[in-house]
C-alpha atoms as a PDB file:
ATOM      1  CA  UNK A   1       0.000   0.000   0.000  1.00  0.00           C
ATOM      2  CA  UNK A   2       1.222   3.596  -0.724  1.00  0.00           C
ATOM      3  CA  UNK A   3       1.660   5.961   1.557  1.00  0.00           C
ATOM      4  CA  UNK A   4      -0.854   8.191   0.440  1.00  0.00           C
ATOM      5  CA  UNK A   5      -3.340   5.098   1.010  1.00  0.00           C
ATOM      6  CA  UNK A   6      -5.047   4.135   4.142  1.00  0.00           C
ATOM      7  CA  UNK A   7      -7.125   0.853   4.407  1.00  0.00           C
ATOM      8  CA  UNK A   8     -10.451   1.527   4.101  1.00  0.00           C
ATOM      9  CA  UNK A   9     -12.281  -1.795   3.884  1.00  0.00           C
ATOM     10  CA  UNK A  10     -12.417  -5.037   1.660  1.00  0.00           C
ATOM     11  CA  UNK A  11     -10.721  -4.107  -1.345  1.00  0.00           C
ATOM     12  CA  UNK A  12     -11.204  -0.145  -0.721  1.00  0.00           C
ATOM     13  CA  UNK A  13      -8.233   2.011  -0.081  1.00  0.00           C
ATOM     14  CA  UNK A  14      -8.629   5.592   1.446  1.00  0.00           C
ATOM     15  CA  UNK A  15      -6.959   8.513  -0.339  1.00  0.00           C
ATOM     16  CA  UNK A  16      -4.950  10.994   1.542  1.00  0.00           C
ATOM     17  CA  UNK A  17      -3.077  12.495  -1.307  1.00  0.00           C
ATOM     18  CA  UNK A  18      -4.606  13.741  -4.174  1.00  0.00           C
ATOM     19  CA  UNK A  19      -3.005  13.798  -7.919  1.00  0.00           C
ATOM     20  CA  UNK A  20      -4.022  16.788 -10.392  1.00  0.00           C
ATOM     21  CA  UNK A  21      -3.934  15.476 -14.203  1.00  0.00           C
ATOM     22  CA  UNK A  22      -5.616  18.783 -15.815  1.00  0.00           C
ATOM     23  CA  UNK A  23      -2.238  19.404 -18.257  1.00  0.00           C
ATOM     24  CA  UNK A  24      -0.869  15.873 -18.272  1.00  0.00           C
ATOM     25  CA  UNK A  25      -2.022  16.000 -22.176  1.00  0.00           C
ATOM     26  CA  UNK A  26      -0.137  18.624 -22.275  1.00  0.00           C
ATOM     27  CA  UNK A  27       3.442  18.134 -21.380  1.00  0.00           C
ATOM     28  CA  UNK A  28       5.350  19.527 -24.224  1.00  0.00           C
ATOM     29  CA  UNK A  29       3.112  23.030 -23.904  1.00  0.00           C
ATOM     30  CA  UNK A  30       3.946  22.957 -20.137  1.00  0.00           C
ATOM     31  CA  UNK A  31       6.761  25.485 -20.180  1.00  0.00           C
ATOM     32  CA  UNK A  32       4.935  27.794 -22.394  1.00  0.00           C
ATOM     33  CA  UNK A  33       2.211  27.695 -19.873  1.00  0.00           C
ATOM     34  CA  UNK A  34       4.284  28.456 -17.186  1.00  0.00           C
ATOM     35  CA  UNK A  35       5.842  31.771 -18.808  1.00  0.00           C
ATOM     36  CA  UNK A  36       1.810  32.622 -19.650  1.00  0.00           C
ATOM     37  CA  UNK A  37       0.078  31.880 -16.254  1.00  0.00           C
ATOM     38  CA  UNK A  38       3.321  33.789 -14.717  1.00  0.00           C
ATOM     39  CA  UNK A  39       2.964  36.821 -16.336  1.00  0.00           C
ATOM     40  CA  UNK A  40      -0.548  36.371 -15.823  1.00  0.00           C
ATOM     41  CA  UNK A  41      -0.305  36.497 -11.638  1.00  0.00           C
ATOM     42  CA  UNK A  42       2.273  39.267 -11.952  1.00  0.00           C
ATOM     43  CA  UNK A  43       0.092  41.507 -13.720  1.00  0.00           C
ATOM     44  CA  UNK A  44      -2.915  40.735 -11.820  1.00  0.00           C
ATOM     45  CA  UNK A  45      -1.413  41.361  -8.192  1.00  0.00           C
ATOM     46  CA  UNK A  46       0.225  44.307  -9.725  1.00  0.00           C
ATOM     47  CA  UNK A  47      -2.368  45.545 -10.987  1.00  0.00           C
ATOM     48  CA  UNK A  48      -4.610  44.957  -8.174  1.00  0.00           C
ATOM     49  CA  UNK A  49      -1.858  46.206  -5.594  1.00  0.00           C
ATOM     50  CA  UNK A  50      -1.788  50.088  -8.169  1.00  0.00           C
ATOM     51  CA  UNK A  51      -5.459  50.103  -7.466  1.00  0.00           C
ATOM     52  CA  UNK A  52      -5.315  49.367  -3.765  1.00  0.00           C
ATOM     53  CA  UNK A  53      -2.234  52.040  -3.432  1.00  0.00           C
ATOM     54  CA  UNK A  54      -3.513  55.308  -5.595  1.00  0.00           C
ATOM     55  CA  UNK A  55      -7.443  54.724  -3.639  1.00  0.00           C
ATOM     56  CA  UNK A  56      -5.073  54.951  -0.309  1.00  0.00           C
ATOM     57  CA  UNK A  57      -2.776  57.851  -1.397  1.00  0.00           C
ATOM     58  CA  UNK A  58      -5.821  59.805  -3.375  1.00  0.00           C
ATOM     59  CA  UNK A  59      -8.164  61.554  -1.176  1.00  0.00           C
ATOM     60  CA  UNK A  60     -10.954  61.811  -3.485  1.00  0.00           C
ATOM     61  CA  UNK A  61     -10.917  58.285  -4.130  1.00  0.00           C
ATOM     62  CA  UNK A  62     -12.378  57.752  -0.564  1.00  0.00           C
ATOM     63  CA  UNK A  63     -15.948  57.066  -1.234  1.00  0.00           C
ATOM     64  CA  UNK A  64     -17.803  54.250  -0.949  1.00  0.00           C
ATOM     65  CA  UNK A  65     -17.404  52.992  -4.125  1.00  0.00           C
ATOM     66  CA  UNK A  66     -13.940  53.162  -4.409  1.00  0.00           C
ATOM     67  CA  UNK A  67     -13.912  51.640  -0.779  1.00  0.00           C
ATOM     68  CA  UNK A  68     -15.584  48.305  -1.940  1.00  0.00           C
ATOM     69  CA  UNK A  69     -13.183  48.517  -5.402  1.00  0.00           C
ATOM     70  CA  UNK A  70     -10.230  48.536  -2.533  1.00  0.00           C
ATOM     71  CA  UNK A  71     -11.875  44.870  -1.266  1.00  0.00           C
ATOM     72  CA  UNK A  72     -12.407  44.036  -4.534  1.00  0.00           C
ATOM     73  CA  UNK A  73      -9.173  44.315  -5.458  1.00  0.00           C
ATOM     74  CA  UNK A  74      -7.920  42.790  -2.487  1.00  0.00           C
ATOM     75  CA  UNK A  75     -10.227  39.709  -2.185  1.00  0.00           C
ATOM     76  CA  UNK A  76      -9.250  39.614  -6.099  1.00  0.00           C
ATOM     77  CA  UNK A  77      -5.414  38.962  -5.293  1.00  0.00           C
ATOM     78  CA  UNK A  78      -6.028  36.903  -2.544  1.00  0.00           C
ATOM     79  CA  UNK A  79      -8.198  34.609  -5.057  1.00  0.00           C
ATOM     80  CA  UNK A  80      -5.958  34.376  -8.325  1.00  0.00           C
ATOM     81  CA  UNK A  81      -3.039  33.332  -5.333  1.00  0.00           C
ATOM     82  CA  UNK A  82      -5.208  30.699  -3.564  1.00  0.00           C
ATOM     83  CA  UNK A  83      -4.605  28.622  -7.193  1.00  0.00           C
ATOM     84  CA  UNK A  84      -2.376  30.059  -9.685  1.00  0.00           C
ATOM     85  CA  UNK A  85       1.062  29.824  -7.597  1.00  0.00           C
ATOM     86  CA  UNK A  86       0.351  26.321  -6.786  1.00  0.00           C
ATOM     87  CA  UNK A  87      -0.474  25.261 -10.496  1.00  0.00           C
ATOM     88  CA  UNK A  88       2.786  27.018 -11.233  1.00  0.00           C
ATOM     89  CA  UNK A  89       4.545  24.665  -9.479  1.00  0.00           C
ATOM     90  CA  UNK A  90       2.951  21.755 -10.742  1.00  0.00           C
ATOM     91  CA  UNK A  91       3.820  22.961 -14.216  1.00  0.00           C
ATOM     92  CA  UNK A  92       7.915  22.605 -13.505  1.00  0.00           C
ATOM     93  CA  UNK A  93       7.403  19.381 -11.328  1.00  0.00           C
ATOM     94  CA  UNK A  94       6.902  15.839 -12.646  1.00  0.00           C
ATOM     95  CA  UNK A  95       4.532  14.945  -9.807  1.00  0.00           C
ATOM     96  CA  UNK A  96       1.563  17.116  -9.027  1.00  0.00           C
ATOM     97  CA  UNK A  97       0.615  15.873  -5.897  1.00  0.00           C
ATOM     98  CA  UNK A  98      -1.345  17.594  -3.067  1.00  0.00           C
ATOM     99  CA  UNK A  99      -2.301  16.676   0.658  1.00  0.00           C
ATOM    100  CA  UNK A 100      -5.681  16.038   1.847  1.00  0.00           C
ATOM    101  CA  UNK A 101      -5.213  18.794   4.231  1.00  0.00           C
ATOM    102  CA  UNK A 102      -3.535  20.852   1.322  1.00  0.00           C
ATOM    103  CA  UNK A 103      -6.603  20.487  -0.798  1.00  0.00           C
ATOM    104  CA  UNK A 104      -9.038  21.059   1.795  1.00  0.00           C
ATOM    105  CA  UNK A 105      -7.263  24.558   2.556  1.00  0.00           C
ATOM    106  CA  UNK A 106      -7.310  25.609  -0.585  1.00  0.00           C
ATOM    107  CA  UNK A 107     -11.324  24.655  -1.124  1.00  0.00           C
ATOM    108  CA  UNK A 108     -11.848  26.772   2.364  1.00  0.00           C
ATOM    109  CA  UNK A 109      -9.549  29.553   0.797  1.00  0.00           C
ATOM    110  CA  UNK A 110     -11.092  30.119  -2.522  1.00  0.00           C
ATOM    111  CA  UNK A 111     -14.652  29.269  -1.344  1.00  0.00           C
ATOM    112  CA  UNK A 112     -14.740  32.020   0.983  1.00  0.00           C
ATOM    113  CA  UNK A 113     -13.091  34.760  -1.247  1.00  0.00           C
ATOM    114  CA  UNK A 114     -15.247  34.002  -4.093  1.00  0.00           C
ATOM    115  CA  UNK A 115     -19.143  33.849  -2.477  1.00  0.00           C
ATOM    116  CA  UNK A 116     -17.590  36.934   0.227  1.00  0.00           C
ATOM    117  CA  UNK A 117     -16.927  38.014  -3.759  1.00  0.00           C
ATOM    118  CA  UNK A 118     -20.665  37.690  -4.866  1.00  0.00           C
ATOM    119  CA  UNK A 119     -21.869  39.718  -1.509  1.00  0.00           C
ATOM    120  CA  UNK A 120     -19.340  42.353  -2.423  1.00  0.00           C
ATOM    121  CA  UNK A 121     -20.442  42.951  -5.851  1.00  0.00           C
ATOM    122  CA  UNK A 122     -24.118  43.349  -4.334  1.00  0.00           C
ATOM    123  CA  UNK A 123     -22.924  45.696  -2.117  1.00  0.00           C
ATOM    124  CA  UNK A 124     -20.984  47.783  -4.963  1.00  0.00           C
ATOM    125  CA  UNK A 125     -24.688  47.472  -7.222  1.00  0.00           C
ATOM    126  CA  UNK A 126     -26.361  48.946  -3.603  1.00  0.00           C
ATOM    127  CA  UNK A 127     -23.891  51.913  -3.842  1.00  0.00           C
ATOM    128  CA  UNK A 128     -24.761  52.962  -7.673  1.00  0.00           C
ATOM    129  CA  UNK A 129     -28.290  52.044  -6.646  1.00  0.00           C
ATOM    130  CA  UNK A 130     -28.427  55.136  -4.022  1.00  0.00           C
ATOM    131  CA  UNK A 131     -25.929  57.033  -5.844  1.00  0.00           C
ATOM    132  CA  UNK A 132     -28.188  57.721  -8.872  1.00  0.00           C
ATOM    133  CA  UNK A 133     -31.759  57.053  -7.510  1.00  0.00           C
ATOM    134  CA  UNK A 134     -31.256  58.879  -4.236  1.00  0.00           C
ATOM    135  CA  UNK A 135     -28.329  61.182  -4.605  1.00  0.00           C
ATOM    136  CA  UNK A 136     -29.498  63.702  -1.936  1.00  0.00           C
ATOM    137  CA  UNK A 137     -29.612  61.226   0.454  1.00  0.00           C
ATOM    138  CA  UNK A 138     -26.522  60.011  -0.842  1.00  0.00           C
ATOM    139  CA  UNK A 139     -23.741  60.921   1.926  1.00  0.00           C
ATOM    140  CA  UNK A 140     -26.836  59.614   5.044  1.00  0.00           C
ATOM    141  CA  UNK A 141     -27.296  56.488   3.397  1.00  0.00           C
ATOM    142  CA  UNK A 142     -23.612  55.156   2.051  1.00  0.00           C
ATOM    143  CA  UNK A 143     -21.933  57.088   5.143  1.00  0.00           C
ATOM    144  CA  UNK A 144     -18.532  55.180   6.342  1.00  0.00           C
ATOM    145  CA  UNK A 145     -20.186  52.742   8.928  1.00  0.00           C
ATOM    146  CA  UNK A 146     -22.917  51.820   6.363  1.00  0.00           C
ATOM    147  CA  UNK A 147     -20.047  50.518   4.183  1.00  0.00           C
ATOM    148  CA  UNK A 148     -18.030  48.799   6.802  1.00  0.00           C
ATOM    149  CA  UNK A 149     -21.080  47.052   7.633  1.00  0.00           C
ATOM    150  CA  UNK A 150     -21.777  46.210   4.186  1.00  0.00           C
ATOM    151  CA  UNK A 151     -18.115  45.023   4.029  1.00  0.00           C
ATOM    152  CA  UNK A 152     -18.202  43.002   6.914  1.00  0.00           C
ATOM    153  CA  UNK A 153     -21.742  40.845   5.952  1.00  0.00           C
ATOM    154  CA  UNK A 154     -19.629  40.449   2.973  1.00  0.00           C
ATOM    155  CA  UNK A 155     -16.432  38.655   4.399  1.00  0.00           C
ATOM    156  CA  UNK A 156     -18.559  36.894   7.115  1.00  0.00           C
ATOM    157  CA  UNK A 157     -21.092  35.580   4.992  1.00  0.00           C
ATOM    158  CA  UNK A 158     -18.366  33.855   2.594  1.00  0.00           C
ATOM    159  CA  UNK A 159     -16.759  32.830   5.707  1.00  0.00           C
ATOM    160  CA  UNK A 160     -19.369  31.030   7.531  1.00  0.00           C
ATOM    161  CA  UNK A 161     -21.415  29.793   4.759  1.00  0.00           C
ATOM    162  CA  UNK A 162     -18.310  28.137   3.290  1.00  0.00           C
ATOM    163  CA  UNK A 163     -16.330  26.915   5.811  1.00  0.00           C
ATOM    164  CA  UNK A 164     -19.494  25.082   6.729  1.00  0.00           C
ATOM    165  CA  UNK A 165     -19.797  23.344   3.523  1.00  0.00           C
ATOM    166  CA  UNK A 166     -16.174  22.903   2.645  1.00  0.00           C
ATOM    167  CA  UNK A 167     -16.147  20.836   6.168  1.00  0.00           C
ATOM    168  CA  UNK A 168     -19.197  19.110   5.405  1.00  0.00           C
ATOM    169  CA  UNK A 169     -17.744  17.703   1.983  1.00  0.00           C
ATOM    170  CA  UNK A 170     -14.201  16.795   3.901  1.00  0.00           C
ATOM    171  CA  UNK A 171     -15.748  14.293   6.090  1.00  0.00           C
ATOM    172  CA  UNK A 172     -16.401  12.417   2.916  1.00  0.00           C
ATOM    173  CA  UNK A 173     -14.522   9.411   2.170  1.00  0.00           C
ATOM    174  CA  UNK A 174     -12.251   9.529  -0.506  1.00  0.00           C
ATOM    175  CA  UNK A 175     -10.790   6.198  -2.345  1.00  0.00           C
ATOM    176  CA  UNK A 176      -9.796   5.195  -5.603  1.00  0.00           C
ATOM    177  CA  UNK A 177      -6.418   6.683  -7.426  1.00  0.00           C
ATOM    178  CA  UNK A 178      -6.987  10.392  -5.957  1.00  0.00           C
ATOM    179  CA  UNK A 179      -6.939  11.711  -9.347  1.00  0.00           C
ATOM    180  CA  UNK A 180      -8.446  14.901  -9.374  1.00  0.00           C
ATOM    181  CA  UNK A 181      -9.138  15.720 -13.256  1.00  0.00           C
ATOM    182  CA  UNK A 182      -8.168  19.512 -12.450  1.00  0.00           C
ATOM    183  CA  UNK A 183      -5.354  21.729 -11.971  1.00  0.00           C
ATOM    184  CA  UNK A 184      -6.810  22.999  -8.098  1.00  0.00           C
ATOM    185  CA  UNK A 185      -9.323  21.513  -5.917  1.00  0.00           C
ATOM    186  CA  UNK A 186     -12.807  22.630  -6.922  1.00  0.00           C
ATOM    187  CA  UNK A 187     -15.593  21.192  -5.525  1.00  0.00           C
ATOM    188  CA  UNK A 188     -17.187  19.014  -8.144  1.00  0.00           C
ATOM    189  CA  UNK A 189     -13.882  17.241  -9.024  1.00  0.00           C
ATOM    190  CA  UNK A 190     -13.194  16.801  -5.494  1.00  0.00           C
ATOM    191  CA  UNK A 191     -16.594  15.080  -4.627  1.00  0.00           C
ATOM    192  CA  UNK A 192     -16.443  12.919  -7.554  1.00  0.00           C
ATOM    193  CA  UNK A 193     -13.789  11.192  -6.170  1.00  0.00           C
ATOM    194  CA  UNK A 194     -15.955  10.362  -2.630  1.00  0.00           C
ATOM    195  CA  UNK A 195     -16.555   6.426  -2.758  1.00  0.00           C
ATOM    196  CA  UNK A 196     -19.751   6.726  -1.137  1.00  0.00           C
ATOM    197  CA  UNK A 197     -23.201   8.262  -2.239  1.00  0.00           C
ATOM    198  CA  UNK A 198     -23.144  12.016  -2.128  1.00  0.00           C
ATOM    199  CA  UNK A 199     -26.158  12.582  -4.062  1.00  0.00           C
ATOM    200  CA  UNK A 200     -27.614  14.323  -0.910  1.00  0.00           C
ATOM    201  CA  UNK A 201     -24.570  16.015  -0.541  1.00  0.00           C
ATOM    202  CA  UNK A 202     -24.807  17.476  -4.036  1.00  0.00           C
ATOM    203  CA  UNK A 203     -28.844  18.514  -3.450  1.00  0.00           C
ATOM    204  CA  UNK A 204     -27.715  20.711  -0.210  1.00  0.00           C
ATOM    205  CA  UNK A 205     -24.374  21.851  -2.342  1.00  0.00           C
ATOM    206  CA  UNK A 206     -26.765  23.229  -5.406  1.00  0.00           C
ATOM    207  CA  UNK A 207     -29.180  24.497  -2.964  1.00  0.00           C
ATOM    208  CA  UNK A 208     -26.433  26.786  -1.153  1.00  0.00           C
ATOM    209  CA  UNK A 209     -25.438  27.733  -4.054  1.00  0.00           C
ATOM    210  CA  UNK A 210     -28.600  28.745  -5.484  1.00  0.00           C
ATOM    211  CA  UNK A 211     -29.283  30.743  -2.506  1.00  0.00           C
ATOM    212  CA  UNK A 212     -26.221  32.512  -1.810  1.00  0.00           C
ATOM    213  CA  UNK A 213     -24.762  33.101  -5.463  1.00  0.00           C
ATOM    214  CA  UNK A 214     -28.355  33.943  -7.040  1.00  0.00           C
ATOM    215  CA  UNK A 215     -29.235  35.890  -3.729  1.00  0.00           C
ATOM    216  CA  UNK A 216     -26.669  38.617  -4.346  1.00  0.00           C
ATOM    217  CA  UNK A 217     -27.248  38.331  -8.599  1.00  0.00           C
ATOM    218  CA  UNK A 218     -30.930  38.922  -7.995  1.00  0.00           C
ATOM    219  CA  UNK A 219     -30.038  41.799  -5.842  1.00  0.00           C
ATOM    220  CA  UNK A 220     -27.656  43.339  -8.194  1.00  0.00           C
ATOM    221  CA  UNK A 221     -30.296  42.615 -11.271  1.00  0.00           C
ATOM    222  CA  UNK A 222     -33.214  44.624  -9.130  1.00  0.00           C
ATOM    223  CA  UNK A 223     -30.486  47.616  -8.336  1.00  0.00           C
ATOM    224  CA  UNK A 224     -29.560  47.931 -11.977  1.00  0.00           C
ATOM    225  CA  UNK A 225     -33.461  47.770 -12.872  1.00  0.00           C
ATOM    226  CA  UNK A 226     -33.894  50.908 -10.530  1.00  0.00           C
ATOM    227  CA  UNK A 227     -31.122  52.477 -12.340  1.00  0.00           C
ATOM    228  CA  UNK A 228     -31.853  51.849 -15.744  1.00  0.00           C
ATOM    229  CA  UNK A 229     -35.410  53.254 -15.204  1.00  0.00           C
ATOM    230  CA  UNK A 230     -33.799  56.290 -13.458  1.00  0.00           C
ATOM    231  CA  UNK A 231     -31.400  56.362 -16.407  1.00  0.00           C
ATOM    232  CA  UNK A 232     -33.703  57.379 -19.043  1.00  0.00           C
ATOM    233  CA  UNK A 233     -36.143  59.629 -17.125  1.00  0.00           C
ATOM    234  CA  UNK A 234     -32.603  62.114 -17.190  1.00  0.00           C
ATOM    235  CA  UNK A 235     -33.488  64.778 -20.073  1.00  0.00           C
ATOM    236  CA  UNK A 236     -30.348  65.379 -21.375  1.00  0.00           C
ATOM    237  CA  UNK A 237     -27.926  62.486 -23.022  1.00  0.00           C
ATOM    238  CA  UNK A 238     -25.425  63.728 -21.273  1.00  0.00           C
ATOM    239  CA  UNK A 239     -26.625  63.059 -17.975  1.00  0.00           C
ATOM    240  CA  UNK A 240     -27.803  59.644 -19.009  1.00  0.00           C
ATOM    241  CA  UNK A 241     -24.204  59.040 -20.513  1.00  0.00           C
ATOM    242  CA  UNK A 242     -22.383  60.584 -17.256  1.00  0.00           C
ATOM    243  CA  UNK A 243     -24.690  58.341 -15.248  1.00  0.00           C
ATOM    244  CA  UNK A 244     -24.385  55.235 -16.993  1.00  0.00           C
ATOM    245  CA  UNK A 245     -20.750  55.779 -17.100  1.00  0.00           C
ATOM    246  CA  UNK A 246     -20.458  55.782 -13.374  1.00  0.00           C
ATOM    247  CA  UNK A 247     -21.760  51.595 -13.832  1.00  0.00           C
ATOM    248  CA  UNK A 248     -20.500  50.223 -16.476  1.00  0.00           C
ATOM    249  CA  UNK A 249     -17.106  49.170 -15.191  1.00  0.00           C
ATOM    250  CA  UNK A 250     -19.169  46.880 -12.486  1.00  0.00           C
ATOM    251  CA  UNK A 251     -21.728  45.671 -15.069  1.00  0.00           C
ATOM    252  CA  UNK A 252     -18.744  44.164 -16.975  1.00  0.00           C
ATOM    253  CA  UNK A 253     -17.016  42.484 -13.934  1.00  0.00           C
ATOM    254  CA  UNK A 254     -20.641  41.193 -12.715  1.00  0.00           C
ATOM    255  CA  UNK A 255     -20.825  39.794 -15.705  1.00  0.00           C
ATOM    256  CA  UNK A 256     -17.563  37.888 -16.171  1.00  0.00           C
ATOM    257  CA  UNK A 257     -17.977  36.753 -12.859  1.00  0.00           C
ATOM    258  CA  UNK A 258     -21.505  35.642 -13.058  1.00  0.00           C
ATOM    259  CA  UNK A 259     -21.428  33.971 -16.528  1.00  0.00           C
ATOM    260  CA  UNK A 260     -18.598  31.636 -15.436  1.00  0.00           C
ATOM    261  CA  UNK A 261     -20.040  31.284 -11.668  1.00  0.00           C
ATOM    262  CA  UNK A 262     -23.733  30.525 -12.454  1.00  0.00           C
ATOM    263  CA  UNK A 263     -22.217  28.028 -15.358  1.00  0.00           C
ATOM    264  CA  UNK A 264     -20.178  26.160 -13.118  1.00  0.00           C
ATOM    265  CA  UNK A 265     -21.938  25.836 -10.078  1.00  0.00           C
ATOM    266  CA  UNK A 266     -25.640  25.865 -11.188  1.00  0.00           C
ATOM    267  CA  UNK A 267     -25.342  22.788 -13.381  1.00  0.00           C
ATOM    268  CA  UNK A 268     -26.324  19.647 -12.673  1.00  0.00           C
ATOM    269  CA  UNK A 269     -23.464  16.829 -11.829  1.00  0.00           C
ATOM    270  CA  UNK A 270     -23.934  14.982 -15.432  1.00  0.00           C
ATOM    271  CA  UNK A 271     -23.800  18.476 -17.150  1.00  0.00           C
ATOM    272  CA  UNK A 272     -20.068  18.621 -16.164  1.00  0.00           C
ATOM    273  CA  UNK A 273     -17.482  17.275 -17.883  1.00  0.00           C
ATOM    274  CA  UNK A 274     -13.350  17.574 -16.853  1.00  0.00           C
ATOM    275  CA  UNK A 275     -12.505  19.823 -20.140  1.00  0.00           C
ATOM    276  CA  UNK A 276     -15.734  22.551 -19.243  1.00  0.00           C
ATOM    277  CA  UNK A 277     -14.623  22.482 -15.578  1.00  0.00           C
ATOM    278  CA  UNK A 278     -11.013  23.096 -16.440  1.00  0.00           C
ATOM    279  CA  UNK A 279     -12.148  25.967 -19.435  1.00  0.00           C
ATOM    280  CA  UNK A 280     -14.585  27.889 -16.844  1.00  0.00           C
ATOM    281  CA  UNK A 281     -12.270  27.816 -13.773  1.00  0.00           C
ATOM    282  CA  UNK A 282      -9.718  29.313 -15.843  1.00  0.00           C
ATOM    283  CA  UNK A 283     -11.806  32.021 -16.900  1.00  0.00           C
ATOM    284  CA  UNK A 284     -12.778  33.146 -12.868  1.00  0.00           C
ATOM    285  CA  UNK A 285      -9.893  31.765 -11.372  1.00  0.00           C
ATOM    286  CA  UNK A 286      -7.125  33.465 -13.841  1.00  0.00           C
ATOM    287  CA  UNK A 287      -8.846  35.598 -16.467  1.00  0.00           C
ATOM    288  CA  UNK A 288     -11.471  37.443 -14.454  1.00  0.00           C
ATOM    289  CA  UNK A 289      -9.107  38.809 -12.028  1.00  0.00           C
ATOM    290  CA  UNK A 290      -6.631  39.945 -14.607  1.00  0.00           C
ATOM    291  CA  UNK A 291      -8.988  41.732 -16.419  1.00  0.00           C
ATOM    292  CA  UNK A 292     -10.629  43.356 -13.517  1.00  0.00           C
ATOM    293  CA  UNK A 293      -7.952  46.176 -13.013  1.00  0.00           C
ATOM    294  CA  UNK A 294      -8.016  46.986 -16.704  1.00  0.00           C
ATOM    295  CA  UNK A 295     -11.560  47.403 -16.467  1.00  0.00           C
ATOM    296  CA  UNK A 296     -11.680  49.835 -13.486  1.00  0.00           C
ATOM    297  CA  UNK A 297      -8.784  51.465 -14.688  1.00  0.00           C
ATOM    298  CA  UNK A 298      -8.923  51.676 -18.614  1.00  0.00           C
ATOM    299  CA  UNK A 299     -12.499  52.568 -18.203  1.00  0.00           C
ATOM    300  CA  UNK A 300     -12.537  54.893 -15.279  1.00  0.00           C
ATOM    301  CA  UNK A 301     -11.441  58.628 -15.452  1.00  0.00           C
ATOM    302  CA  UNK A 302     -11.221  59.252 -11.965  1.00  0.00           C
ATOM    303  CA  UNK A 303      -8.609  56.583 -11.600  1.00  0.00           C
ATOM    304  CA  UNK A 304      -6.501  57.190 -14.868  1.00  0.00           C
ATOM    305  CA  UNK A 305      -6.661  60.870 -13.405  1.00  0.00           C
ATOM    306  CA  UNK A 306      -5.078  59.505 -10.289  1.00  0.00           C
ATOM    307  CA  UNK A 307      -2.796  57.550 -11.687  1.00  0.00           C
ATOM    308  CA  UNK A 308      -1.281  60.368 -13.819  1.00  0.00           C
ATOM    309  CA  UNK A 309      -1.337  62.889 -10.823  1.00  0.00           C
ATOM    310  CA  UNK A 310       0.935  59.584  -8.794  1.00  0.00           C
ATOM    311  CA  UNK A 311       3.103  58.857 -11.517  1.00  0.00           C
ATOM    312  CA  UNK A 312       3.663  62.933 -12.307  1.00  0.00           C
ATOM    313  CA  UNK A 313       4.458  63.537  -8.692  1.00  0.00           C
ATOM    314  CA  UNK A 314       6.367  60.583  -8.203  1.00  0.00           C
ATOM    315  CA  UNK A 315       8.638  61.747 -11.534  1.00  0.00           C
ATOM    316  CA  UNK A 316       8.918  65.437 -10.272  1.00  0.00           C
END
């Protein structure tokens, strides 16, 4: 028996190690991959880290919205590290290999950051919500400990809902070869490898889900209702245009993080297949938060302003 094997019963074996074999097709492309996914993670951290740094140093960057874009941003770094380093490795080694322990901290990890994610980004829709529907009452309703609040449902509710489930699907039994047909340990390719029935496991899994990832979506979709009806009562196109303008950088993240979240998690178990698991985690584990500072930087003026009044400084 090997080590990473633990008797289990008759002819059973329990796995404590897990193996990943997303890019074993792929082993003369692994080096090129490497370079990609590396310059991939530097850019987003960097990226993420400018943000974080000219909201901080810029005083009229402290409002609320820029105040959820700074845990954005963070939560963001935190989430493309809970997986891309890792995989990194595994593309220069010849065995990709991870604990049982190592895999469940990285569920718990990347679990948390990505529903506290989905609370966050119905927090940010609550902001443009008052700021264009109820501007004069703007400042009383978005005032600092309104948004630490909001902050701090955010980051507990990812917390405690899924470190609740993530435990729940770790006392499973796992047997077999502990291949997990990934490149990180997501939570359909980790049950499928449980060697008992976890059908009612899966029912409670797509009911949390639907609950706390549609929760938030349905509460962004209503805000953005509200605004687009306030949108087009404004007389001039101007003011529609400078009020639209003031969304569209978080209409474009919600979607990139919806589309791939609600694909993934909302399907049924026979809907998923290893090569659609592996294409949509790479799109919100590694794409989304790359793009995501382009996006509130490429399309925002107060932050290009900012960035220019930094760098000029800085250079003087």
């Amino acid at each position: 028996m090997s080590g990473s094997e633990l008797l289990l019963g008759g002819n059973q074996s329990l796995c404590t190690t897990f193996t990943f074999v997303a890019f074993s097709s792929l082993a003369e492309l692994q080096s090129l991959l490497f370079v990609v996914f590396l310059v991939i993670y530097l850019f987003t951290v960097g990226g993420n880290l400018i943000i974080i740094c000219l909201i901080w140093v810029t005083p009229s960057l402290r409002t609320p919205m820029y105040f959820f874009l700074m845990n954005l941003s963070f939560l963001e770094m935190c989430y493309i590290s809970s997986v891309v380093p890792q995989m990194l490795v595994h593309l220069l080694v010849e065995t990709k290999t991870i604990s049982l322990g190592g895999c469940a901290a990285q569920m718990y990890i990347f679990t948390i950051l990505g529903l506290t994610e989905c609370c966050l980004l119905a927090a940010m829709a609550y902001d443009r919500f008052v700021a264009i529907c109820h501007p004069l009452h703007y400042t009383f309703l978005m005032g600092p400990r309104v948004c630490l609040k909001l902050a701090a449902v955010s980051w507990t509710t990812g917390v405690v809902v899924e470190s609740a489930q993530t435990t729940w699907i770790f006392t499973l039994p796992f047997c077999g070869t502990g291949k997990i047909q990934h490149f990180f340990c997501d939570i359909m390719p980790v049950v499928k490898l449980a060697c008992v029935d976890t059908s009612h496991n899966e029912i409670v899994m797509f009911a949390v889900s639907v609950l706390f990832i549609m929760s938030p979506c349905l509460l962004i979709l209503c805000s953005y209702v509200r605004i687009l009806i306030t949108i087009l009562r404004i007389p001039s196109a101007a003011g529609r245009h400078k009020a639209f303008s003031t969304c569209s950088s978080h209409i474009l993240v919600v979607s990139l993080f919806y589309g791939t979240a609600l694909f993934t998690y909302l399907q049924p178990k026979t809907a998923h297949t290893p090569e659609t698991d592996k294409a949509t985690a790479l799109m919100y584990t590694v794409i989304t938060p790359a793009l995501n500072p382009v996006i509130y930087t490429l399309r925002n003026k107060e932050v290009k302003e900012a960035f220019q009044r930094v760098t000029k400084r800085n250079f003087l």
